[in-house]
N, C-alpha and C. Protein backbone atom coordinates (compact mmCIF):
# COMPACT_ATOMS: atom_id res chain seq x y z
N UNK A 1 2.04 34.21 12.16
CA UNK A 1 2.26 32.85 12.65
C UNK A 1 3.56 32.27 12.10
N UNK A 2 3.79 32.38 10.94
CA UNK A 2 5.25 31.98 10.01
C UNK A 2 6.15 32.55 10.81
N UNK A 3 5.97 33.92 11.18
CA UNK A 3 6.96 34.55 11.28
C UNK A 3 7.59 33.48 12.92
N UNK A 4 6.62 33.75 13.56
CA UNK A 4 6.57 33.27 15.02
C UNK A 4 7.71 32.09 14.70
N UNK A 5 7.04 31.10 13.99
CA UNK A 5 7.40 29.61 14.11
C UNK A 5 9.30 29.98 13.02
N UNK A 6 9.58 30.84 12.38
CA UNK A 6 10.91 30.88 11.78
C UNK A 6 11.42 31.20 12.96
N UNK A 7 11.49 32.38 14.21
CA UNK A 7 12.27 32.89 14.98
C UNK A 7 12.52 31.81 15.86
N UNK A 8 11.36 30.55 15.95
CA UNK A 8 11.43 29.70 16.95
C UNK A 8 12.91 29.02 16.67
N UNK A 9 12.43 28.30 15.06
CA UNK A 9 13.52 27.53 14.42
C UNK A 9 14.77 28.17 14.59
N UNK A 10 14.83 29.74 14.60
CA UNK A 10 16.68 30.22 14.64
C UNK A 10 17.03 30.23 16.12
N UNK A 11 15.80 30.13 17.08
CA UNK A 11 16.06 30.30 18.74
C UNK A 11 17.07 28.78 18.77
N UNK A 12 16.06 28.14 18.18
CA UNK A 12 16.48 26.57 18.61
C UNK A 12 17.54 26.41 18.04
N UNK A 13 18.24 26.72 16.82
CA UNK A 13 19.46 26.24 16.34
C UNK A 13 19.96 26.89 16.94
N UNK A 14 20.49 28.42 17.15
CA UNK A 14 20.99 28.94 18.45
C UNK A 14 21.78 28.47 19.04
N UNK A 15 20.22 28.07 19.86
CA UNK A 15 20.73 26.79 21.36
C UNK A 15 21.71 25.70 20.98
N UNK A 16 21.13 25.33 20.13
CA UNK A 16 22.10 24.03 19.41
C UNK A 16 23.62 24.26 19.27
N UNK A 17 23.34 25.47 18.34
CA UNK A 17 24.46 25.43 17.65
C UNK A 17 25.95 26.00 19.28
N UNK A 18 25.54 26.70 20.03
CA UNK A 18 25.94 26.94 21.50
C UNK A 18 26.30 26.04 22.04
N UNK A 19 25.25 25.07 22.39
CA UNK A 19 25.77 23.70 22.89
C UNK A 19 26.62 22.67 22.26
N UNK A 20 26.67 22.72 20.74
CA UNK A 20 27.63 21.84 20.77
C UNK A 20 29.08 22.60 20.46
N UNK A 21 28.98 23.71 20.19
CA UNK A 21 30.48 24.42 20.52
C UNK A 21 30.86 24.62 21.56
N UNK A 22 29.51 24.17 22.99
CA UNK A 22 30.76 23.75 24.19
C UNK A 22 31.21 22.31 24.74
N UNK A 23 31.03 21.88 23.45
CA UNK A 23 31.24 20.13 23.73
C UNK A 23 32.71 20.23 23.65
N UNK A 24 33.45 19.33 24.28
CA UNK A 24 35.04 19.71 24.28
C UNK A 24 35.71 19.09 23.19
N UNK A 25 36.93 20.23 22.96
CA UNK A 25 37.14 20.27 22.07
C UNK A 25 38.85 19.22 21.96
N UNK A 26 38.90 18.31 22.74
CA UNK A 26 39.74 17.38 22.26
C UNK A 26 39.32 16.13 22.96
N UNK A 27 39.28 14.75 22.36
CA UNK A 27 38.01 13.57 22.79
C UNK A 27 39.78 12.63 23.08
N UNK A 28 39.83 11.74 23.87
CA UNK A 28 40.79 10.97 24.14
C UNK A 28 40.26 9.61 24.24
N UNK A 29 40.87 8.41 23.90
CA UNK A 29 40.58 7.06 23.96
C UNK A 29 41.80 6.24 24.34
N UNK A 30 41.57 5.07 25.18
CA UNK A 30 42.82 4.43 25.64
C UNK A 30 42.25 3.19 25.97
N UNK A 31 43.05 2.30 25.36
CA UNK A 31 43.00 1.01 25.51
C UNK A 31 44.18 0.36 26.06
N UNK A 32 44.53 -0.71 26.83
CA UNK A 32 45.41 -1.31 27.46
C UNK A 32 45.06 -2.73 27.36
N UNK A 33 46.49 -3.85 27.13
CA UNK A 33 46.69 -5.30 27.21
C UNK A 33 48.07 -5.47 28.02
N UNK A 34 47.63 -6.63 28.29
CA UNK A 34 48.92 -7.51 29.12
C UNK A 34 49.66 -8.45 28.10
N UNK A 35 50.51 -8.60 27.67
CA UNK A 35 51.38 -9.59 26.90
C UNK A 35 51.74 -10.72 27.75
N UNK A 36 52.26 -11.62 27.65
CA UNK A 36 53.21 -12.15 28.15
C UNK A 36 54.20 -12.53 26.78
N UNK A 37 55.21 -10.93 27.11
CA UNK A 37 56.00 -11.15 25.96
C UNK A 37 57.17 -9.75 26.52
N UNK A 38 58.41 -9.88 26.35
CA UNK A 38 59.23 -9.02 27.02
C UNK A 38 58.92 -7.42 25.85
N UNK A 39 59.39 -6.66 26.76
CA UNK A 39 58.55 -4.71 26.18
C UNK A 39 59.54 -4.91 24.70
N UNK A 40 60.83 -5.53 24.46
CA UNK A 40 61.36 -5.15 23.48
C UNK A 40 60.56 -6.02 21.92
N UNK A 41 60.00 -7.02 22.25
CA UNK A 41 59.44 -7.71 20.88
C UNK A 41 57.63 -6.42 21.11
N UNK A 42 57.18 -6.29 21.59
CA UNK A 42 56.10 -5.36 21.64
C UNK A 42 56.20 -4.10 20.93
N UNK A 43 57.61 -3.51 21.73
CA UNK A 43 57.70 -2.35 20.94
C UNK A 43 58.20 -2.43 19.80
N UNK A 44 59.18 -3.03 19.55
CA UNK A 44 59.00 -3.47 17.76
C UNK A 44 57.87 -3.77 17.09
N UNK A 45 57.06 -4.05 17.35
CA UNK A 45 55.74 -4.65 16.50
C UNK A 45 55.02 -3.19 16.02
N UNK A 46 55.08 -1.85 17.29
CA UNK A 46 54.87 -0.48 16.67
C UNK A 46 55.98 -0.04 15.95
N UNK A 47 57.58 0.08 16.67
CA UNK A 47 57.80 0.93 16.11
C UNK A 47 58.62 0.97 14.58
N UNK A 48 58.08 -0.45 14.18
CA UNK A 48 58.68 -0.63 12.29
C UNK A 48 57.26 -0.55 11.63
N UNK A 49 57.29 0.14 10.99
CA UNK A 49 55.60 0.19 10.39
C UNK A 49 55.74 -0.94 9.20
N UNK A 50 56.45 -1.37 9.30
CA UNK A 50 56.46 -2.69 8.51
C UNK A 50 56.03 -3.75 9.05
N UNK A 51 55.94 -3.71 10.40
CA UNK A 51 55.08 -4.67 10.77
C UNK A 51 53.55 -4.73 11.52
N UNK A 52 53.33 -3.18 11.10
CA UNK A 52 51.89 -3.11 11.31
C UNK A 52 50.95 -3.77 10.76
N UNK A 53 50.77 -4.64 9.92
CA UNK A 53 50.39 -5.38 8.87
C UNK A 53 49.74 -6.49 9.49
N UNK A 54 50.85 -7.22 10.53
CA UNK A 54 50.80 -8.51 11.38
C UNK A 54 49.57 -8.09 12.41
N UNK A 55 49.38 -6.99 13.17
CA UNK A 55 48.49 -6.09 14.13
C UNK A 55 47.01 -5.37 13.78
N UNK A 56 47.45 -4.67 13.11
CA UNK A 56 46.65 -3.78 12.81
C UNK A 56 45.32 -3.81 12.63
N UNK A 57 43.96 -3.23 13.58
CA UNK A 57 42.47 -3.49 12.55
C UNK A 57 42.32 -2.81 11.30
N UNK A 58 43.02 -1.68 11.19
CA UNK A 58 42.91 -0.90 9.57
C UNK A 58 43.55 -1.53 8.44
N UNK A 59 44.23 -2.40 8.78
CA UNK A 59 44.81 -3.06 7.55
C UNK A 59 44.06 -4.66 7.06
N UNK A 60 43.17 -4.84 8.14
CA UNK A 60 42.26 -5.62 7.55
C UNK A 60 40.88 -5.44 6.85
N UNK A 61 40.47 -3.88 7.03
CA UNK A 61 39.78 -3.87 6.43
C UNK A 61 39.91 -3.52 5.15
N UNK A 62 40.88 -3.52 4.49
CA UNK A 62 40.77 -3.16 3.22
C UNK A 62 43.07 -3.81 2.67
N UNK A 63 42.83 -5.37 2.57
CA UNK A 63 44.21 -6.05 2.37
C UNK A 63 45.08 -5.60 1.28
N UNK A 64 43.85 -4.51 0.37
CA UNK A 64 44.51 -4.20 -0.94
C UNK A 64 44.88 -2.51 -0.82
N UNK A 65 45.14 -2.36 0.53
CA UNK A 65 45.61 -0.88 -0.18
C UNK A 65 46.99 -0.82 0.43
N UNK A 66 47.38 0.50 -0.34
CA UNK A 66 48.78 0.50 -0.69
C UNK A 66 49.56 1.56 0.65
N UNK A 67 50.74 0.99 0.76
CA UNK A 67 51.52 1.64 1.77
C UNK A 67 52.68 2.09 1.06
N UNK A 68 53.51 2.83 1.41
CA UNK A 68 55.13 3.55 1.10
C UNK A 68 55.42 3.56 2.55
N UNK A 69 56.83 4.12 2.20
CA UNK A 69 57.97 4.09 3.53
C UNK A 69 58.86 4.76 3.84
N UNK A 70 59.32 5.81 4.38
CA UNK A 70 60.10 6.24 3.88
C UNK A 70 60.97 6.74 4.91
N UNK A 71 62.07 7.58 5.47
CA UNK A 71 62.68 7.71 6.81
C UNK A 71 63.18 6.57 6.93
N UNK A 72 63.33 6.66 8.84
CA UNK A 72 64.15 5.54 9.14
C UNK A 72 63.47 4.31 9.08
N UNK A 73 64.16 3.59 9.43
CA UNK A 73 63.76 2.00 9.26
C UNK A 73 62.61 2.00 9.98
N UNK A 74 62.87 2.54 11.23
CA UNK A 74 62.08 2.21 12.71
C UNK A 74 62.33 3.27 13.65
N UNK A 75 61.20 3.59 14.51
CA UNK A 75 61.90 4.49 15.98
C UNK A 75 61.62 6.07 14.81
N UNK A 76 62.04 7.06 15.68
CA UNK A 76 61.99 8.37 15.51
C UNK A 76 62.33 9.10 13.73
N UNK A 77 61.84 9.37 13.08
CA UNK A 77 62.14 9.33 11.56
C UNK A 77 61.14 8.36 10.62
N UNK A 78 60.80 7.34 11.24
CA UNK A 78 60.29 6.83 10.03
C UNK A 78 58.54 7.31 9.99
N UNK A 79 58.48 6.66 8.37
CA UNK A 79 57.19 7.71 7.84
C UNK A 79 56.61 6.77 7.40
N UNK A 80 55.41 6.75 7.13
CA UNK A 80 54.34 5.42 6.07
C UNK A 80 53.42 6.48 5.65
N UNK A 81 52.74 6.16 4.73
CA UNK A 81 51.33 6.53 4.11
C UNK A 81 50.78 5.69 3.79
N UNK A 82 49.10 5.85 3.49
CA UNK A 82 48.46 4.48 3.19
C UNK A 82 47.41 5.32 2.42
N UNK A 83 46.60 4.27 1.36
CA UNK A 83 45.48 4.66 0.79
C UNK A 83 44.73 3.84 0.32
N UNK A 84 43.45 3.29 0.97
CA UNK A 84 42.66 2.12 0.37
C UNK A 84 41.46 2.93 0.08
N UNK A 85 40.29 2.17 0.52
CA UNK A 85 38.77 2.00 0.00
C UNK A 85 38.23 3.18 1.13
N UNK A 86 36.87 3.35 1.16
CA UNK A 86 36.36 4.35 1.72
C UNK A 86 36.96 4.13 3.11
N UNK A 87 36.88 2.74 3.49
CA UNK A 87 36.31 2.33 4.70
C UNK A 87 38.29 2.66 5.62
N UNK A 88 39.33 2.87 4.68
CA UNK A 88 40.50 3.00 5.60
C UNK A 88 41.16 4.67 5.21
N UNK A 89 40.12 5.00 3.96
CA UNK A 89 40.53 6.54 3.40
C UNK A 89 42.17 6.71 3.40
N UNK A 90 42.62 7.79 3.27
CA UNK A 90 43.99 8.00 2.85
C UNK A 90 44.88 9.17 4.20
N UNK A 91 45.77 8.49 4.31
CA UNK A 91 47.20 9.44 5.41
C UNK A 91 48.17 8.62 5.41
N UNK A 92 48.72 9.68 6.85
CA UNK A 92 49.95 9.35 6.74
C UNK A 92 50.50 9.33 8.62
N UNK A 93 51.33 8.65 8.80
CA UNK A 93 51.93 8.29 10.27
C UNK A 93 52.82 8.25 9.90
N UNK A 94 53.72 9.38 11.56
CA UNK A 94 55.27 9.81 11.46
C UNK A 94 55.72 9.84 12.88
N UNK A 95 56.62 8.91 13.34
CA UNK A 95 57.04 8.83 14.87
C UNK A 95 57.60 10.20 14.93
N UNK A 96 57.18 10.69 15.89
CA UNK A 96 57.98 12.00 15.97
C UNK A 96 58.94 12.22 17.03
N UNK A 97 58.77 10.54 18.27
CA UNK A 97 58.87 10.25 20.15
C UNK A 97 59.31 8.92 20.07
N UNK A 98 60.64 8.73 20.85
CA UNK A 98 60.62 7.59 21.59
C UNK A 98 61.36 7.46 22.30
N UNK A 99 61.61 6.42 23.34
CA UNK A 99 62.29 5.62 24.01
C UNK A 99 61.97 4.58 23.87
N UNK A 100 63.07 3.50 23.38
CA UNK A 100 63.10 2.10 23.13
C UNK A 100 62.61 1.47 23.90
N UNK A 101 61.80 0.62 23.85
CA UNK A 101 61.08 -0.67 24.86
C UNK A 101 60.28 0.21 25.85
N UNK A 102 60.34 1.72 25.59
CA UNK A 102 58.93 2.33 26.77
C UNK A 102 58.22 2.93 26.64
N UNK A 103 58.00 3.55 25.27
CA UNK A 103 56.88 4.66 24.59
C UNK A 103 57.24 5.08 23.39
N UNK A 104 56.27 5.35 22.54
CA UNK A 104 56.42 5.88 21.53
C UNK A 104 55.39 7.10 20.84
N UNK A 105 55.65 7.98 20.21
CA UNK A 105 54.58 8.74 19.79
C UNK A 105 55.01 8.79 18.30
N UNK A 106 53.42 8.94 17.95
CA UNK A 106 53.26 8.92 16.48
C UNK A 106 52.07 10.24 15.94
N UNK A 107 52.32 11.21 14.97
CA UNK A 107 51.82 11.94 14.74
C UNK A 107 50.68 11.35 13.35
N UNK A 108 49.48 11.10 13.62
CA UNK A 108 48.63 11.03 12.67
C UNK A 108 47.92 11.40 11.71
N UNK A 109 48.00 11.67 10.90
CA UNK A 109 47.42 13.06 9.75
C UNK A 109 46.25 11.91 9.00
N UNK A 110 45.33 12.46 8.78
CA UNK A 110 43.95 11.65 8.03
C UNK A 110 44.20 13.23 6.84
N UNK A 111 43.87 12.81 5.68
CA UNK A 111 43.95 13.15 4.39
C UNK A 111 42.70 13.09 3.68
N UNK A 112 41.95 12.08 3.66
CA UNK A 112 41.17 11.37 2.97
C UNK A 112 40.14 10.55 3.89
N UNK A 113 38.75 10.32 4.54
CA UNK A 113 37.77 11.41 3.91
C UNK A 113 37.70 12.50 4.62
N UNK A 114 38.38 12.96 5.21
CA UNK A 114 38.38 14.08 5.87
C UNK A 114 39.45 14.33 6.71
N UNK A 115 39.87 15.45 6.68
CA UNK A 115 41.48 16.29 6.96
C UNK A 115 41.12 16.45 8.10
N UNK A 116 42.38 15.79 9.15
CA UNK A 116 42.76 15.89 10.94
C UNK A 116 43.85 15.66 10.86
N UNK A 117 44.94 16.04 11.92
CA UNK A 117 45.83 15.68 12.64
C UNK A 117 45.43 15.58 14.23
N UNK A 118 46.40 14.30 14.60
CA UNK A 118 46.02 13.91 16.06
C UNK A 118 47.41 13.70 16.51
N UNK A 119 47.79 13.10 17.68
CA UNK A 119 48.58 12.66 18.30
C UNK A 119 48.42 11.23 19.04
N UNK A 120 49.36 10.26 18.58
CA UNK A 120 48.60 8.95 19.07
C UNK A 120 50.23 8.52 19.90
N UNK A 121 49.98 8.09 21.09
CA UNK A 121 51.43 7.23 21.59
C UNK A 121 50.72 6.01 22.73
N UNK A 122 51.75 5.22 22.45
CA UNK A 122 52.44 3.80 23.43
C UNK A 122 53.08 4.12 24.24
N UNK A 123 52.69 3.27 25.31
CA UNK A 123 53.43 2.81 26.75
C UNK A 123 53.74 1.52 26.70
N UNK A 124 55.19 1.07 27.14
CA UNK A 124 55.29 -0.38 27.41
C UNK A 124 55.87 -0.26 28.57
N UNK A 125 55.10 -1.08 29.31
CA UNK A 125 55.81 -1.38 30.85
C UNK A 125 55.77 -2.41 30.88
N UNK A 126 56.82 -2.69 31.33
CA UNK A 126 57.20 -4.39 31.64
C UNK A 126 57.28 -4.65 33.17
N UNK A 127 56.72 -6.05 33.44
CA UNK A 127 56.64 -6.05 34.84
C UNK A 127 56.86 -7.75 34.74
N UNK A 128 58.41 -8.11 35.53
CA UNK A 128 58.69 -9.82 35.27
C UNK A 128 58.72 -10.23 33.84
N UNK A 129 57.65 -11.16 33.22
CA UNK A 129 57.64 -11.41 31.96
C UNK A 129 56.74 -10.78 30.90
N UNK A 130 56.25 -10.35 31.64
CA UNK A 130 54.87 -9.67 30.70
C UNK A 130 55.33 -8.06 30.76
N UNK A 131 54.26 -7.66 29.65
CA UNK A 131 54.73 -5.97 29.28
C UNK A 131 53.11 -5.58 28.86
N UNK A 132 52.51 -4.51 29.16
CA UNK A 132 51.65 -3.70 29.48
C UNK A 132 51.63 -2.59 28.45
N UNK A 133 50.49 -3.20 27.23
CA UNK A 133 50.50 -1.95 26.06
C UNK A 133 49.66 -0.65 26.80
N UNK A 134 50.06 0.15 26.03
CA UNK A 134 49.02 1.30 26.32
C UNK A 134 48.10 1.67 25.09
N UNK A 135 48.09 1.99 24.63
CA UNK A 135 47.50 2.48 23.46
C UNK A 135 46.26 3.96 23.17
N UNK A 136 46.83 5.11 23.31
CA UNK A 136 45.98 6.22 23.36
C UNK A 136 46.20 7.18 22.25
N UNK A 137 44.76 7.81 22.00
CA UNK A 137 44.70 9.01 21.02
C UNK A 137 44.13 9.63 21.60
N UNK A 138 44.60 11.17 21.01
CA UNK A 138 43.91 12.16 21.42
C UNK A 138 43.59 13.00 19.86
N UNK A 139 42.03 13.39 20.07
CA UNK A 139 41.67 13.87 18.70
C UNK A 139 40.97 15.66 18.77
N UNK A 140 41.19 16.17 18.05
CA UNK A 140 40.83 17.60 18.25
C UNK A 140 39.78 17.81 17.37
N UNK A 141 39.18 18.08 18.16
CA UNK A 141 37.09 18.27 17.56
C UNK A 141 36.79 19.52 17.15
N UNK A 142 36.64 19.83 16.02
CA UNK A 142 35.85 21.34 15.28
C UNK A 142 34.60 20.93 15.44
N UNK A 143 34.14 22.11 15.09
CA UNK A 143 33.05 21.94 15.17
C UNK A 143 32.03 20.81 14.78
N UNK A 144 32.65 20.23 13.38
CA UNK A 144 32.00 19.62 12.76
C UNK A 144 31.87 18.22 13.62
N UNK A 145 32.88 17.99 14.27
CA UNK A 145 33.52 16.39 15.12
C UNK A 145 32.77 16.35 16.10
N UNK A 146 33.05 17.73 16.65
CA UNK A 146 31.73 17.83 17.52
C UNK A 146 30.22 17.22 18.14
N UNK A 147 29.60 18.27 16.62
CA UNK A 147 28.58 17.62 16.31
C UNK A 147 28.01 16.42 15.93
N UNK A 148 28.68 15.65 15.21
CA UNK A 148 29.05 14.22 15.10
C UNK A 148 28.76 13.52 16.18
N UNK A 149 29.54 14.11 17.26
CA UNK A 149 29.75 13.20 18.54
C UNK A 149 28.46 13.26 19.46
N UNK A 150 27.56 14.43 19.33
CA UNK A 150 26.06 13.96 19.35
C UNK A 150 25.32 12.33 18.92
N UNK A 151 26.08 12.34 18.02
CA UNK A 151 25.31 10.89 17.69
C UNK A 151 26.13 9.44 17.46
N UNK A 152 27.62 9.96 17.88
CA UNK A 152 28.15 8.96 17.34
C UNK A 152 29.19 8.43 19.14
N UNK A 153 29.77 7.59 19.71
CA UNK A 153 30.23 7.91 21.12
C UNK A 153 31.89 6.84 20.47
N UNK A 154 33.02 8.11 20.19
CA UNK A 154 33.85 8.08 19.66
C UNK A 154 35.14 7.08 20.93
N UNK A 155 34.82 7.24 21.93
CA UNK A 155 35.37 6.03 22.51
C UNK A 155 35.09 4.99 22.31
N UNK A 156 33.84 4.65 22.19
CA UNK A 156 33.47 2.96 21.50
C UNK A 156 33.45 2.60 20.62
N UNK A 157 33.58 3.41 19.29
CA UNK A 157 33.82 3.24 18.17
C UNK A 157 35.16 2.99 17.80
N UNK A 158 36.31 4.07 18.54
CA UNK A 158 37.60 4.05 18.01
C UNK A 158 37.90 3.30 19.22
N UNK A 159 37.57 2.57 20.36
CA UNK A 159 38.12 1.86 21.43
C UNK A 159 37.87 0.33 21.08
N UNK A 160 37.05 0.00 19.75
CA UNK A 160 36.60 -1.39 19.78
C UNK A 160 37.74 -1.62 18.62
N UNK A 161 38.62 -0.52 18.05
CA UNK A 161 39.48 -0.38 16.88
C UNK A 161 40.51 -1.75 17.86
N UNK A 162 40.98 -0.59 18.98
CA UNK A 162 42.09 -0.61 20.03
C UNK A 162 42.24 -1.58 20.45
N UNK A 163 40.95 -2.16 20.55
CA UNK A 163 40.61 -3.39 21.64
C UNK A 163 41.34 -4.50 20.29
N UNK A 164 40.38 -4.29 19.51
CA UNK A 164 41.19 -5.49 18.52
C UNK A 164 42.08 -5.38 18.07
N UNK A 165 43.31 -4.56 17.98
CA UNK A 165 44.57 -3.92 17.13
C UNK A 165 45.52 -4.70 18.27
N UNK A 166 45.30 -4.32 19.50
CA UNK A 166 45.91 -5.35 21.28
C UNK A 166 45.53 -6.69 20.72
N UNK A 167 44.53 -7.24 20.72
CA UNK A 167 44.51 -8.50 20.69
C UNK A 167 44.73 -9.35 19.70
N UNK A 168 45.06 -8.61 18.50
CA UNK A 168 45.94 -9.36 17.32
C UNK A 168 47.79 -9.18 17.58
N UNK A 169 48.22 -7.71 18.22
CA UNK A 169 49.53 -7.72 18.45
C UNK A 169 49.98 -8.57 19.76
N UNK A 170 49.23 -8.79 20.38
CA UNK A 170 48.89 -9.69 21.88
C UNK A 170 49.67 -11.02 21.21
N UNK A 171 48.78 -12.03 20.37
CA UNK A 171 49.26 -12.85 19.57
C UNK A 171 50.27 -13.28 19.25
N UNK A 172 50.84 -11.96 18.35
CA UNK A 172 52.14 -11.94 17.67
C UNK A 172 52.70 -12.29 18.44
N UNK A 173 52.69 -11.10 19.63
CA UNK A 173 53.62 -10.78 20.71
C UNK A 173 54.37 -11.81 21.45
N UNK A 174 53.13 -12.74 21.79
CA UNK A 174 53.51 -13.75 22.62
C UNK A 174 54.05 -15.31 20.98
N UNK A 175 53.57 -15.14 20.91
CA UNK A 175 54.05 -16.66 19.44
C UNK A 175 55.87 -16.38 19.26
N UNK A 176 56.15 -14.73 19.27
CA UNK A 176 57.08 -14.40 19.10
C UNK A 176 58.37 -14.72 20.18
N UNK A 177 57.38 -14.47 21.30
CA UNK A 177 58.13 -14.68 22.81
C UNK A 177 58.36 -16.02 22.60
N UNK A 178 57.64 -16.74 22.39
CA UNK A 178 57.43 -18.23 22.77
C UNK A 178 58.56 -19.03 21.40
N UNK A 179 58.52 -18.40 20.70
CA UNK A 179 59.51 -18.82 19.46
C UNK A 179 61.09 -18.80 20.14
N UNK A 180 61.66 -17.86 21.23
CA UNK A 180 62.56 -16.69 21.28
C UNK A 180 62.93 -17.76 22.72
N UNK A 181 61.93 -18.16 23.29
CA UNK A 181 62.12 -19.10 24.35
C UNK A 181 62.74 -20.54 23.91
N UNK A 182 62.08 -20.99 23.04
CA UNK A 182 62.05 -22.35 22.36
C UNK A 182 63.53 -22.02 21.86
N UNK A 183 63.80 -21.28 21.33
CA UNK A 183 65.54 -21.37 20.91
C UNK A 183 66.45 -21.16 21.60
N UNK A 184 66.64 -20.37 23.05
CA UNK A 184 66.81 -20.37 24.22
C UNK A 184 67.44 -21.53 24.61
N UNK A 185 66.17 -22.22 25.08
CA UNK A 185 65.89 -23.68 25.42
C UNK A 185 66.88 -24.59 24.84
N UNK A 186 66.48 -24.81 23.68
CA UNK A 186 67.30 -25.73 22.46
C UNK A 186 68.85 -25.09 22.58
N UNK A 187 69.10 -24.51 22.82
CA UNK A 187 70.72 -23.72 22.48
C UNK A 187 71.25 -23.93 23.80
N UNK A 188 70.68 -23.71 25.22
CA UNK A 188 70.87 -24.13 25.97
C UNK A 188 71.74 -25.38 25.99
N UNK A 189 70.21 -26.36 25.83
CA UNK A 189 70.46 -27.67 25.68
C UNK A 189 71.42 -27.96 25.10
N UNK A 190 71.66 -28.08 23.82
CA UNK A 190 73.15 -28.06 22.70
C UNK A 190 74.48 -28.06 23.55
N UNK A 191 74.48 -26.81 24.16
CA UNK A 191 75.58 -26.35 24.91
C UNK A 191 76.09 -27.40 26.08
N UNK A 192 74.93 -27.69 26.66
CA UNK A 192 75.06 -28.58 27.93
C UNK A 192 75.66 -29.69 27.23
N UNK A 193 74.90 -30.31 26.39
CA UNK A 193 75.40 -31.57 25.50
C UNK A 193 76.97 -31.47 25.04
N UNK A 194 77.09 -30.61 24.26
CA UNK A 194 78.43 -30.65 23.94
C UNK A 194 79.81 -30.39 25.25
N UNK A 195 79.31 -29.64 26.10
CA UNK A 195 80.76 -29.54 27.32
C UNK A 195 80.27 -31.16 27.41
N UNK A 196 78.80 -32.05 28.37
CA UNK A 196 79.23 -32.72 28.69
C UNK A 196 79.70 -34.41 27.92
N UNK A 197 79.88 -34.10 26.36
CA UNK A 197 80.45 -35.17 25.76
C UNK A 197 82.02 -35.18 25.93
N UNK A 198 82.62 -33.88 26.23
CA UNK A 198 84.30 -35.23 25.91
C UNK A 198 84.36 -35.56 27.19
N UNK A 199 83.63 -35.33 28.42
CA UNK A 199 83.70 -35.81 29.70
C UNK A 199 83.23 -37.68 29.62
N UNK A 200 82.12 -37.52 29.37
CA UNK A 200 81.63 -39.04 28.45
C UNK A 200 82.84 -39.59 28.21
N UNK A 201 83.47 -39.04 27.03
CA UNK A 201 84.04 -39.58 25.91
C UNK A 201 85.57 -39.92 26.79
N UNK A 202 85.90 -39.51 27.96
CA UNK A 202 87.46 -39.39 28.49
C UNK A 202 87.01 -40.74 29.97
N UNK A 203 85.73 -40.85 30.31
CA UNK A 203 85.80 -41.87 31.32
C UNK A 203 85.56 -43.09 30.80
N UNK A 204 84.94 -43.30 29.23
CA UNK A 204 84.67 -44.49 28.17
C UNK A 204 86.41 -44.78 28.54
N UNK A 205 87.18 -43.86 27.85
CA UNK A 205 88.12 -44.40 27.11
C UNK A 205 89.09 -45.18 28.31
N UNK A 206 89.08 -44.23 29.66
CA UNK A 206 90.03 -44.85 31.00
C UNK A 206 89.22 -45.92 31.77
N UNK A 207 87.97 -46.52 31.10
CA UNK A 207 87.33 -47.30 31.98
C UNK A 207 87.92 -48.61 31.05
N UNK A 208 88.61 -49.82 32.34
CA UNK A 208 88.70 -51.23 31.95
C UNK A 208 88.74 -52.07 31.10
């Protein structure tokens, strides 16, 4: 009878273990926002990791951990690492892709609690005043990720990241626009003012 009921248990893991090594083996997530904010203040907000800070959901969960910098300023070259509390673990992000104001790719390495590399990139399309984030990863599943994903549904987990990471750079995006307008405006104005004072100032002086 033992015996019966052990062969059952190795039939069944078997099966298991079969099925989830044909679960696929790279999981993708994509989130998208509308700005109303031109593609070049957007794509700055990714591509200086200095200002991931202003955006980011991983950097709120844990305000005390530490970043470096290193490469270029911004755009293709530059590098960051980070290392907080369980909850943001330890890596590193390295643009490896871009074109200014229309995409960017960033190579993701997790370190800490557990070793991956992924591939994560931006789309900005601009259409009139507004610009159109993209925001996608693609993650490569061993076995272990796999199995995981039995119980865990890694688009809604890492898509509710996305959803809020857009709607804090959304923010920026536009406060930024709207700052960028307002001085516009005002400088404008200035300008108009000053041509039309010595006109003022030349019909005062020939009037009566």
């Amino acid at each position: 009878m033992l015996k019966k009921i052990l062969i059952g248990v190795v039939v069944v893991l078997g099966v298991l273990a079969a099925f989830i090594a044909s679960r696929p083996s790279v999981s993708k997530v994509e989130r998208s926002a509308t700005f109303a904010a031109p593609a070049d203040i957007a794509y700055t907000l990714v591509s200086d990791f200095h200002r991931w800070g202003e955006w980011s959901p991983w950097d709120k969960l844990d305000p005390n951990q530490k970043h470096t910098y290193e490469g270029a300023a911004a755009g293709v070259g530059a590098i960051t690492t980070w290392e907080g509390n369980d909850k943001v673990g330890k890596g590193k992000m390295a643009i490896t892709g871009a074109t200014p104001n229309e995409s960017l790719t960033i190579e993701l390495e997790f370190i800490e609690p557990w070793a991956s590399k992924n591939n994560t990139t931006f789309t900005f399309k601009a259409a009139e005043a507004n610009t159109t984030v993209t925001w996608t990863a693609e993650f490569q599943n061993n076995f272990m990720s796999k199995a995981m994903g039995l119980f865990m549904d890694m688009d809604t987990m890492i898509g509710a990241d996305f959803e809020k990471g857009l709607a804090a750079m959304k923010t920026v995006a536009e406060a930024e626009a709207k700052k960028r307008a307002d001085e516009a405006a005002a400088k404008a104005a200035a300008e108009a003012a000053q041509q039309a004072a010595p006109a003022g100032a030349t019909a005062a002086q020939t009037t009566p």
